[in-house]
PDB file of N, CA and C in Angstrom:
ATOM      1  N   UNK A   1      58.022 209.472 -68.957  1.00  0.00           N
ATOM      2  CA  UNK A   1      57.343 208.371 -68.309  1.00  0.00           C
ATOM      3  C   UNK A   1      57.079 207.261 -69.315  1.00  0.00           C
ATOM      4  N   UNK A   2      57.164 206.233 -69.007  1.00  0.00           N
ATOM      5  CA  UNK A   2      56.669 205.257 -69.452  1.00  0.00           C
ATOM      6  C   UNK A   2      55.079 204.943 -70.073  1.00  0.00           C
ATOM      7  N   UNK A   3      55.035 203.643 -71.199  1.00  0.00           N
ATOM      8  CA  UNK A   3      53.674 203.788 -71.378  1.00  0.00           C
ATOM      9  C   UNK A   3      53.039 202.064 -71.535  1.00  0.00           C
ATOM     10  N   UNK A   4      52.149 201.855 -71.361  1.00  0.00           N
ATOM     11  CA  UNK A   4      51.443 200.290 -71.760  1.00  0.00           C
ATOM     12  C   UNK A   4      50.498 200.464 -72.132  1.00  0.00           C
ATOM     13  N   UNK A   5      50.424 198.836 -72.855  1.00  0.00           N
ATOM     14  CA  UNK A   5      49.000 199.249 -73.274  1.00  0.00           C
ATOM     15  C   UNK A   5      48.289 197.885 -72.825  1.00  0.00           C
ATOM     16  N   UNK A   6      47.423 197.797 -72.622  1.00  0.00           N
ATOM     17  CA  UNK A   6      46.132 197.116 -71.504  1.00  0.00           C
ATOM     18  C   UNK A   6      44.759 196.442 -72.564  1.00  0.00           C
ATOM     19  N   UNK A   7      45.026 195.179 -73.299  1.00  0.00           N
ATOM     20  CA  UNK A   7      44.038 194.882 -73.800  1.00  0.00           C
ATOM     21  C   UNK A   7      43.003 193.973 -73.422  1.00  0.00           C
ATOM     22  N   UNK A   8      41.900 193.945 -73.399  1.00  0.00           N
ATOM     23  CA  UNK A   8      40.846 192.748 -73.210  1.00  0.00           C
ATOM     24  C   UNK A   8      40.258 193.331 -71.307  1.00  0.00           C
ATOM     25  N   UNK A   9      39.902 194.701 -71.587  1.00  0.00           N
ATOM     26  CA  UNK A   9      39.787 194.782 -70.184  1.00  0.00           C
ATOM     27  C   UNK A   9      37.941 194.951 -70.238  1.00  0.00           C
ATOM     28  N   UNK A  10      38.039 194.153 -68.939  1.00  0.00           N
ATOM     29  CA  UNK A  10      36.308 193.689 -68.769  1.00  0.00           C
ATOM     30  C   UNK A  10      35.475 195.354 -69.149  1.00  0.00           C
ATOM     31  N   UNK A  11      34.326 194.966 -69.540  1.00  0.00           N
ATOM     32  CA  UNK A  11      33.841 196.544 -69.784  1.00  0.00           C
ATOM     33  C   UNK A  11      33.039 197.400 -68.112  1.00  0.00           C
ATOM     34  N   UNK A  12      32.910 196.004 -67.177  1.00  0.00           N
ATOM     35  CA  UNK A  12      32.563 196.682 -65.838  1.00  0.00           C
ATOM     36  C   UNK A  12      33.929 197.653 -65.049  1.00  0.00           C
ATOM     37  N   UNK A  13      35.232 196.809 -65.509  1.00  0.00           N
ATOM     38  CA  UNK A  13      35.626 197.493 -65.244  1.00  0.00           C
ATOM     39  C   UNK A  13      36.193 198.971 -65.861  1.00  0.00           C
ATOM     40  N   UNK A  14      36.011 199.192 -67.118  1.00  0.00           N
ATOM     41  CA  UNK A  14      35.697 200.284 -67.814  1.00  0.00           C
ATOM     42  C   UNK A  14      34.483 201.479 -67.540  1.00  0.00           C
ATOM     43  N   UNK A  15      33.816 200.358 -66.818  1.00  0.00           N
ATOM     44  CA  UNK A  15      32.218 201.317 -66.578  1.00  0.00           C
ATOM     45  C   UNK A  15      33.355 202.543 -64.987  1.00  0.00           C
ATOM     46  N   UNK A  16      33.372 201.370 -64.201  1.00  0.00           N
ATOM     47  CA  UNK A  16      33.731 202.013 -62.885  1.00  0.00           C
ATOM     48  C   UNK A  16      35.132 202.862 -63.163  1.00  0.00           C
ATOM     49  N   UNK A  17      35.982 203.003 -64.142  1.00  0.00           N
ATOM     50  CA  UNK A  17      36.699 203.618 -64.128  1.00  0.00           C
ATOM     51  C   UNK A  17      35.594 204.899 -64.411  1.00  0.00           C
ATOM     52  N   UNK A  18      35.019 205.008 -65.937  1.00  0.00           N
ATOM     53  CA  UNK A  18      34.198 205.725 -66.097  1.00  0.00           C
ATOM     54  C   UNK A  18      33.590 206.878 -65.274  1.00  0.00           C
ATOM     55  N   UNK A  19      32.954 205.613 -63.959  1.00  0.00           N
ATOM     56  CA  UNK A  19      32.248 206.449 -62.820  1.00  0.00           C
ATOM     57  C   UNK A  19      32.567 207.158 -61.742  1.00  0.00           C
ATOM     58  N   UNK A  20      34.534 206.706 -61.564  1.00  0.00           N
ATOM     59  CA  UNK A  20      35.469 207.594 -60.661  1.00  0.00           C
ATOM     60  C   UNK A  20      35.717 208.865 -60.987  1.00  0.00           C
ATOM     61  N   UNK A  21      36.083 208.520 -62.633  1.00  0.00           N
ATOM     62  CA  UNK A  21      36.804 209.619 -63.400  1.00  0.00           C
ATOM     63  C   UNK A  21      35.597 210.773 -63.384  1.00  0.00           C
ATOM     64  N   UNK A  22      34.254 210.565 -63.689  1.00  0.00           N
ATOM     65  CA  UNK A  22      33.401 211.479 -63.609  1.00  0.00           C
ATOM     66  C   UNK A  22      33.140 211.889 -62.279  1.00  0.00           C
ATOM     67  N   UNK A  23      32.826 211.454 -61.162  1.00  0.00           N
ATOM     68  CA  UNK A  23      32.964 211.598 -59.793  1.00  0.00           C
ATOM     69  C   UNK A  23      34.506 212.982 -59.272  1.00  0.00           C
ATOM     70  N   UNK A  24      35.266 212.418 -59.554  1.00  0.00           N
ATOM     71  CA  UNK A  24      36.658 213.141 -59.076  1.00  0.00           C
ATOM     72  C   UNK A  24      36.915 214.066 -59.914  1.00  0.00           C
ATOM     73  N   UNK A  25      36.135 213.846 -61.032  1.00  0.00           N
ATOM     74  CA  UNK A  25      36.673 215.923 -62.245  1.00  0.00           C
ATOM     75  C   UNK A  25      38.138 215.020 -62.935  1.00  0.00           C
ATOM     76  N   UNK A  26      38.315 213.912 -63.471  1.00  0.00           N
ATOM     77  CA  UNK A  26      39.711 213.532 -63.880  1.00  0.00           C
ATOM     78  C   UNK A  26      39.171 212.864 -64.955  1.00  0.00           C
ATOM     79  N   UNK A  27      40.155 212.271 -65.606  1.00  0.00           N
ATOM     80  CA  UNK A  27      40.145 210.852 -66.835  1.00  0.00           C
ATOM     81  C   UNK A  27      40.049 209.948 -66.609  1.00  0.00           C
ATOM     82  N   UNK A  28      39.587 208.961 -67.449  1.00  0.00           N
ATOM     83  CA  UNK A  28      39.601 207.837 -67.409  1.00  0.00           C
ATOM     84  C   UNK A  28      40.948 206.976 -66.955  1.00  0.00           C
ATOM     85  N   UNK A  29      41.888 207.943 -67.848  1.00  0.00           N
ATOM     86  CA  UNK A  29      43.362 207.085 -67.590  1.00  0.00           C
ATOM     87  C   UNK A  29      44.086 207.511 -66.120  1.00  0.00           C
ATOM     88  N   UNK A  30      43.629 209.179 -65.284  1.00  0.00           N
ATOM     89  CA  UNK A  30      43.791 208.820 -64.441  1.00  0.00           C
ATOM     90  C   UNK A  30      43.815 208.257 -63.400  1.00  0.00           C
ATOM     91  N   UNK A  31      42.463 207.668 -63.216  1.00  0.00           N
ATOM     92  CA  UNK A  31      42.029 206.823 -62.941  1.00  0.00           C
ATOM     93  C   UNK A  31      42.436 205.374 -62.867  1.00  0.00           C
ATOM     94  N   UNK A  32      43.049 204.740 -63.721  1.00  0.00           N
ATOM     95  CA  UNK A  32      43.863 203.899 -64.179  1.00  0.00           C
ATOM     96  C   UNK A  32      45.293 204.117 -63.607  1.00  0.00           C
ATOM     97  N   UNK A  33      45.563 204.872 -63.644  1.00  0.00           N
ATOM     98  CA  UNK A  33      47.010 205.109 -63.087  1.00  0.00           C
ATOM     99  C   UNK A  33      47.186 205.144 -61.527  1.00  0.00           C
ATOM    100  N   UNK A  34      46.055 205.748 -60.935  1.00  0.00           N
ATOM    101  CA  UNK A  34      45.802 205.695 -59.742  1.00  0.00           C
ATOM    102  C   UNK A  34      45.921 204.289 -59.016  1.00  0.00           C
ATOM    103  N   UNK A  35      44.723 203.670 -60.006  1.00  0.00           N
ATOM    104  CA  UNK A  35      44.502 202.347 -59.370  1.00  0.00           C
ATOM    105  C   UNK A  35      45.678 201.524 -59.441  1.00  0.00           C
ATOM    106  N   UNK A  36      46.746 201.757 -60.643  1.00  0.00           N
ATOM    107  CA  UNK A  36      48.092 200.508 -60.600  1.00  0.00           C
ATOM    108  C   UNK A  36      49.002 201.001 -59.785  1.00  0.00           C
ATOM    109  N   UNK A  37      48.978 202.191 -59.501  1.00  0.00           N
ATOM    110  CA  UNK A  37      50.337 202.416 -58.144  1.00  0.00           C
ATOM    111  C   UNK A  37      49.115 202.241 -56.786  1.00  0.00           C
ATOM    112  N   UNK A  38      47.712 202.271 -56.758  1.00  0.00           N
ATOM    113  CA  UNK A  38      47.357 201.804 -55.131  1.00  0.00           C
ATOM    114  C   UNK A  38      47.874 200.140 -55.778  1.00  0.00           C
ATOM    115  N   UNK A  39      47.671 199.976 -56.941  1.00  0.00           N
ATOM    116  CA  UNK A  39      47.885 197.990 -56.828  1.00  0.00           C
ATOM    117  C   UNK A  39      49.287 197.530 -56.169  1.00  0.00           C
ATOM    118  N   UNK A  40      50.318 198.300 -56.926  1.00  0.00           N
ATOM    119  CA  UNK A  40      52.030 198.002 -56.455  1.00  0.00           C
ATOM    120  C   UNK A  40      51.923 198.840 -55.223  1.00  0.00           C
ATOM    121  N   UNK A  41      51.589 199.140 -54.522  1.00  0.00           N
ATOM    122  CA  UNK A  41      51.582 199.855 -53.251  1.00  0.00           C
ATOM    123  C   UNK A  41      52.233 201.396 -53.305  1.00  0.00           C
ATOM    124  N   UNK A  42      51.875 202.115 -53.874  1.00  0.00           N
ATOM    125  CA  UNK A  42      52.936 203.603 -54.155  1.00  0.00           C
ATOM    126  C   UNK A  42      52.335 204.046 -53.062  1.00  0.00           C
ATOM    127  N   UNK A  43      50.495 204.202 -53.309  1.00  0.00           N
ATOM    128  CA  UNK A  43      50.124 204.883 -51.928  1.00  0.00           C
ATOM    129  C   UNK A  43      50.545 204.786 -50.853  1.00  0.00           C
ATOM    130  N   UNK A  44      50.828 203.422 -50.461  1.00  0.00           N
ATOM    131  CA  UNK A  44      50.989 202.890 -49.079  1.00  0.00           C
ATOM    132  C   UNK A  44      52.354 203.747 -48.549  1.00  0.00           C
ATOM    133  N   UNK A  45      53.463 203.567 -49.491  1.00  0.00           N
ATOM    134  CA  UNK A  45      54.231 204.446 -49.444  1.00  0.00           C
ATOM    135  C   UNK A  45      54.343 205.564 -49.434  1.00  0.00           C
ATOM    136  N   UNK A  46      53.901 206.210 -50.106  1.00  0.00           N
ATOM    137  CA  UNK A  46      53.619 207.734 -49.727  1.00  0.00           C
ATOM    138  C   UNK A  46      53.054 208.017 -48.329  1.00  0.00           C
ATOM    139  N   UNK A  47      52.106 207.419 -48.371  1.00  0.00           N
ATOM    140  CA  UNK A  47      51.525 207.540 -46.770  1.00  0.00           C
ATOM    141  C   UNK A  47      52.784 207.091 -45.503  1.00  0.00           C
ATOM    142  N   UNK A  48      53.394 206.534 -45.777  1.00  0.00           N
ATOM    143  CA  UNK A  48      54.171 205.959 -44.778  1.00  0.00           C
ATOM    144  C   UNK A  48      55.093 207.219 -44.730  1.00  0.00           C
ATOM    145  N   UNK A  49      55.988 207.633 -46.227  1.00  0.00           N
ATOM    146  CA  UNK A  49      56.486 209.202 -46.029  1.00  0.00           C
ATOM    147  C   UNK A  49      55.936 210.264 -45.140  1.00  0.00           C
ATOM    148  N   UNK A  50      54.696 210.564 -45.496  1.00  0.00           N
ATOM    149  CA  UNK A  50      53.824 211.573 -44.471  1.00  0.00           C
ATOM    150  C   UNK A  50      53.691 211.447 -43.403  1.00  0.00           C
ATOM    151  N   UNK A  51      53.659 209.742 -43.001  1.00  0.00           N
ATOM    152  CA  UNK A  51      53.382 209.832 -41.375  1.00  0.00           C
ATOM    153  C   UNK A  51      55.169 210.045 -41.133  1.00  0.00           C
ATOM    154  N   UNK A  52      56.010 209.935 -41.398  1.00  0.00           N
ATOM    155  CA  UNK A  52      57.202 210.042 -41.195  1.00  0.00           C
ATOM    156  C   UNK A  52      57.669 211.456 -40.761  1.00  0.00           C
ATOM    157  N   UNK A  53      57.011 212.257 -41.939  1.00  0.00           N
ATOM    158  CA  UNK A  53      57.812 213.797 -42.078  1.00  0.00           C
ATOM    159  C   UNK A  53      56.627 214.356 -40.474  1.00  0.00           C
ATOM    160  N   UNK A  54      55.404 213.783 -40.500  1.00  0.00           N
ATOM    161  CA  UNK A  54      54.207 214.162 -39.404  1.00  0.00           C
ATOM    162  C   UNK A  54      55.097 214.152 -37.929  1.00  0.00           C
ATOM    163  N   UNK A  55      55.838 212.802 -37.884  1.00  0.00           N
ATOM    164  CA  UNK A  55      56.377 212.685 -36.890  1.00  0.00           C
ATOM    165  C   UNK A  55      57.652 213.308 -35.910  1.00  0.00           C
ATOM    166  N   UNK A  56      58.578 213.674 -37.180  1.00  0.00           N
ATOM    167  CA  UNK A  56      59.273 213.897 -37.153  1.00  0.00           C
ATOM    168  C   UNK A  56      59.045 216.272 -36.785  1.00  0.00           C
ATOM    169  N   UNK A  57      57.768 216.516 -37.159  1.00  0.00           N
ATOM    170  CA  UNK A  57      57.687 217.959 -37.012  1.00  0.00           C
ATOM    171  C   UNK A  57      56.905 217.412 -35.388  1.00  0.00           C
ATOM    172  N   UNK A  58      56.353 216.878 -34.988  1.00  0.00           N
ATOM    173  CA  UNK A  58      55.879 216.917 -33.573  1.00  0.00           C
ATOM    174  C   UNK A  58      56.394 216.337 -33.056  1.00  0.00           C
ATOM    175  N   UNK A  59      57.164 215.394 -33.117  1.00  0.00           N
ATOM    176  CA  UNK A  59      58.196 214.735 -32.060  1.00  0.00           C
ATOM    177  C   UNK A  59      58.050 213.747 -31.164  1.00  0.00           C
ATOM    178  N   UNK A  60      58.485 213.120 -30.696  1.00  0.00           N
ATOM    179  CA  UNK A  60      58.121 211.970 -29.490  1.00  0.00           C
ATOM    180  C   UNK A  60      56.072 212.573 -28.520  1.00  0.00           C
ATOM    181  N   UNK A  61      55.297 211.559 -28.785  1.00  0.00           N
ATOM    182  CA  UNK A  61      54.361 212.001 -27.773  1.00  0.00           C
ATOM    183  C   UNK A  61      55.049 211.563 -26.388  1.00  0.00           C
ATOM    184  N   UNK A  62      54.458 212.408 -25.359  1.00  0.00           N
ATOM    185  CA  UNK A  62      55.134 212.469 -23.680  1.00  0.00           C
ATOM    186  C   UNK A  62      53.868 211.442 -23.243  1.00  0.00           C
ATOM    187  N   UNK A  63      54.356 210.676 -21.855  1.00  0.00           N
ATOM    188  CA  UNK A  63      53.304 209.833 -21.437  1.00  0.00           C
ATOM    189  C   UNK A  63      53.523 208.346 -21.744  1.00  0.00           C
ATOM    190  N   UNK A  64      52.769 207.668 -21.100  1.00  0.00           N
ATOM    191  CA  UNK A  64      53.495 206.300 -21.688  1.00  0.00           C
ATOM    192  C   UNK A  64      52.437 205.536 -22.513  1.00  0.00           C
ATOM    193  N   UNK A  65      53.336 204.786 -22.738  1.00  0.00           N
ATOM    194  CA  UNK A  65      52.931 203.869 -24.164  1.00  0.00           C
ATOM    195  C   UNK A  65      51.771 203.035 -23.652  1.00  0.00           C
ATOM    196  N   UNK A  66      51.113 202.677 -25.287  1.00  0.00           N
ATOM    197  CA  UNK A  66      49.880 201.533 -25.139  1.00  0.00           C
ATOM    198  C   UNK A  66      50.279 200.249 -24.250  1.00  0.00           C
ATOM    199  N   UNK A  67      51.684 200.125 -24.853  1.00  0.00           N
ATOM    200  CA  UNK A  67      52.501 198.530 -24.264  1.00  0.00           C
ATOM    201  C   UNK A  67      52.349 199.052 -22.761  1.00  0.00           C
ATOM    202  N   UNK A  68      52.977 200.357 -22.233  1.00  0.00           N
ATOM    203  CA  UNK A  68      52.644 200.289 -20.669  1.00  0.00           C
ATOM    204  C   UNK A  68      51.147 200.648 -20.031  1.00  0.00           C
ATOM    205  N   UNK A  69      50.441 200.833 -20.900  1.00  0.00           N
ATOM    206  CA  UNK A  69      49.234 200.890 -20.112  1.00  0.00           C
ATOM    207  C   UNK A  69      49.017 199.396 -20.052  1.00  0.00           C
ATOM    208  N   UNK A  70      48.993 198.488 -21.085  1.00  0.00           N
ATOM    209  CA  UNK A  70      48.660 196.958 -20.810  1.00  0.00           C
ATOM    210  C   UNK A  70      49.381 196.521 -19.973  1.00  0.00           C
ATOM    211  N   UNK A  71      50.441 196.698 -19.793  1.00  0.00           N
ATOM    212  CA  UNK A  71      51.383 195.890 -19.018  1.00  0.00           C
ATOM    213  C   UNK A  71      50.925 196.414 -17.373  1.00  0.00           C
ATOM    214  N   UNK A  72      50.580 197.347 -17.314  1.00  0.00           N
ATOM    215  CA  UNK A  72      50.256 198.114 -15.760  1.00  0.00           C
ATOM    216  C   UNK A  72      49.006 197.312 -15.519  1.00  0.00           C
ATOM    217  N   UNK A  73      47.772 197.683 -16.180  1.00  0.00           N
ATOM    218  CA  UNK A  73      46.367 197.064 -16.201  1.00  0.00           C
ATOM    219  C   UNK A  73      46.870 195.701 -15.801  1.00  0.00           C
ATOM    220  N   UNK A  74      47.061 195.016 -16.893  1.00  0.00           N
ATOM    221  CA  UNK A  74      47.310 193.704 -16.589  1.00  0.00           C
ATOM    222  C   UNK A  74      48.211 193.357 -15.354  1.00  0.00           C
ATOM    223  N   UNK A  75      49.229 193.899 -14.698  1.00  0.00           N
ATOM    224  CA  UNK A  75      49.855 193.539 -13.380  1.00  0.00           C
ATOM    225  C   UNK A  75      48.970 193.861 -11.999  1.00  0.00           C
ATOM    226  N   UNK A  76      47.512 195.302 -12.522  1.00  0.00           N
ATOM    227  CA  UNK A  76      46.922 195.642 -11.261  1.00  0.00           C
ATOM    228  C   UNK A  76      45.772 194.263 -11.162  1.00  0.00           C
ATOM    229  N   UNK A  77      45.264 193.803 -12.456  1.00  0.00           N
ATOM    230  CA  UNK A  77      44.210 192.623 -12.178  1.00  0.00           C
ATOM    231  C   UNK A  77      45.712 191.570 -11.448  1.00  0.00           C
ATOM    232  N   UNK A  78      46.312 190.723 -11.957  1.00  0.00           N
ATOM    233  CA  UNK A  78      46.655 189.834 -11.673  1.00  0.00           C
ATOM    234  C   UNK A  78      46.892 189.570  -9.869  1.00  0.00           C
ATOM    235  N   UNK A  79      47.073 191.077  -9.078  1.00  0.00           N
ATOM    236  CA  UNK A  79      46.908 191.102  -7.948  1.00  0.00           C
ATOM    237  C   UNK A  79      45.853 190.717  -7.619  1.00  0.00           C
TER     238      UNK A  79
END
């Protein structure tokens, strides 16, 4: 893996790394590492994997869609 190095960083934000890393049982630097892949979006991605593989083990839900419940609602008022 790769490595950087990070100078002139505010000390609040040193405190709150501080206060995760003690909170969660981890490091300081994991902490840090955490926070630059939620910054470039890794989480977001990962999460998007999971809802993927989620979907794909339960399958189409049966019943109809949000779009057809609005579209029904909305055609029974307009009568």
């Amino acid at each position: 893996m790769a490595q950087i190095v990070v100078r002139n960083i505010d000390e609040a934000v040193i405190a709150a790394l501080r206060r995760r890393a003690a909170a969660s049982g981890t490091s300081m630097e994991e902490q840090a590492r955490r926070a630059l892949a939620r910054a470039v979006g890794l989480d977001r991605e990962a999460a998007v994997r999971r809802l993927k593989q989620v979907r794909r083990r339960i399958g189409r839900v049966s019943g109809p869609s949000i779009v057809e419940d609005l579209h029904r609602d909305r055609n029974r008022d307009s009568q």
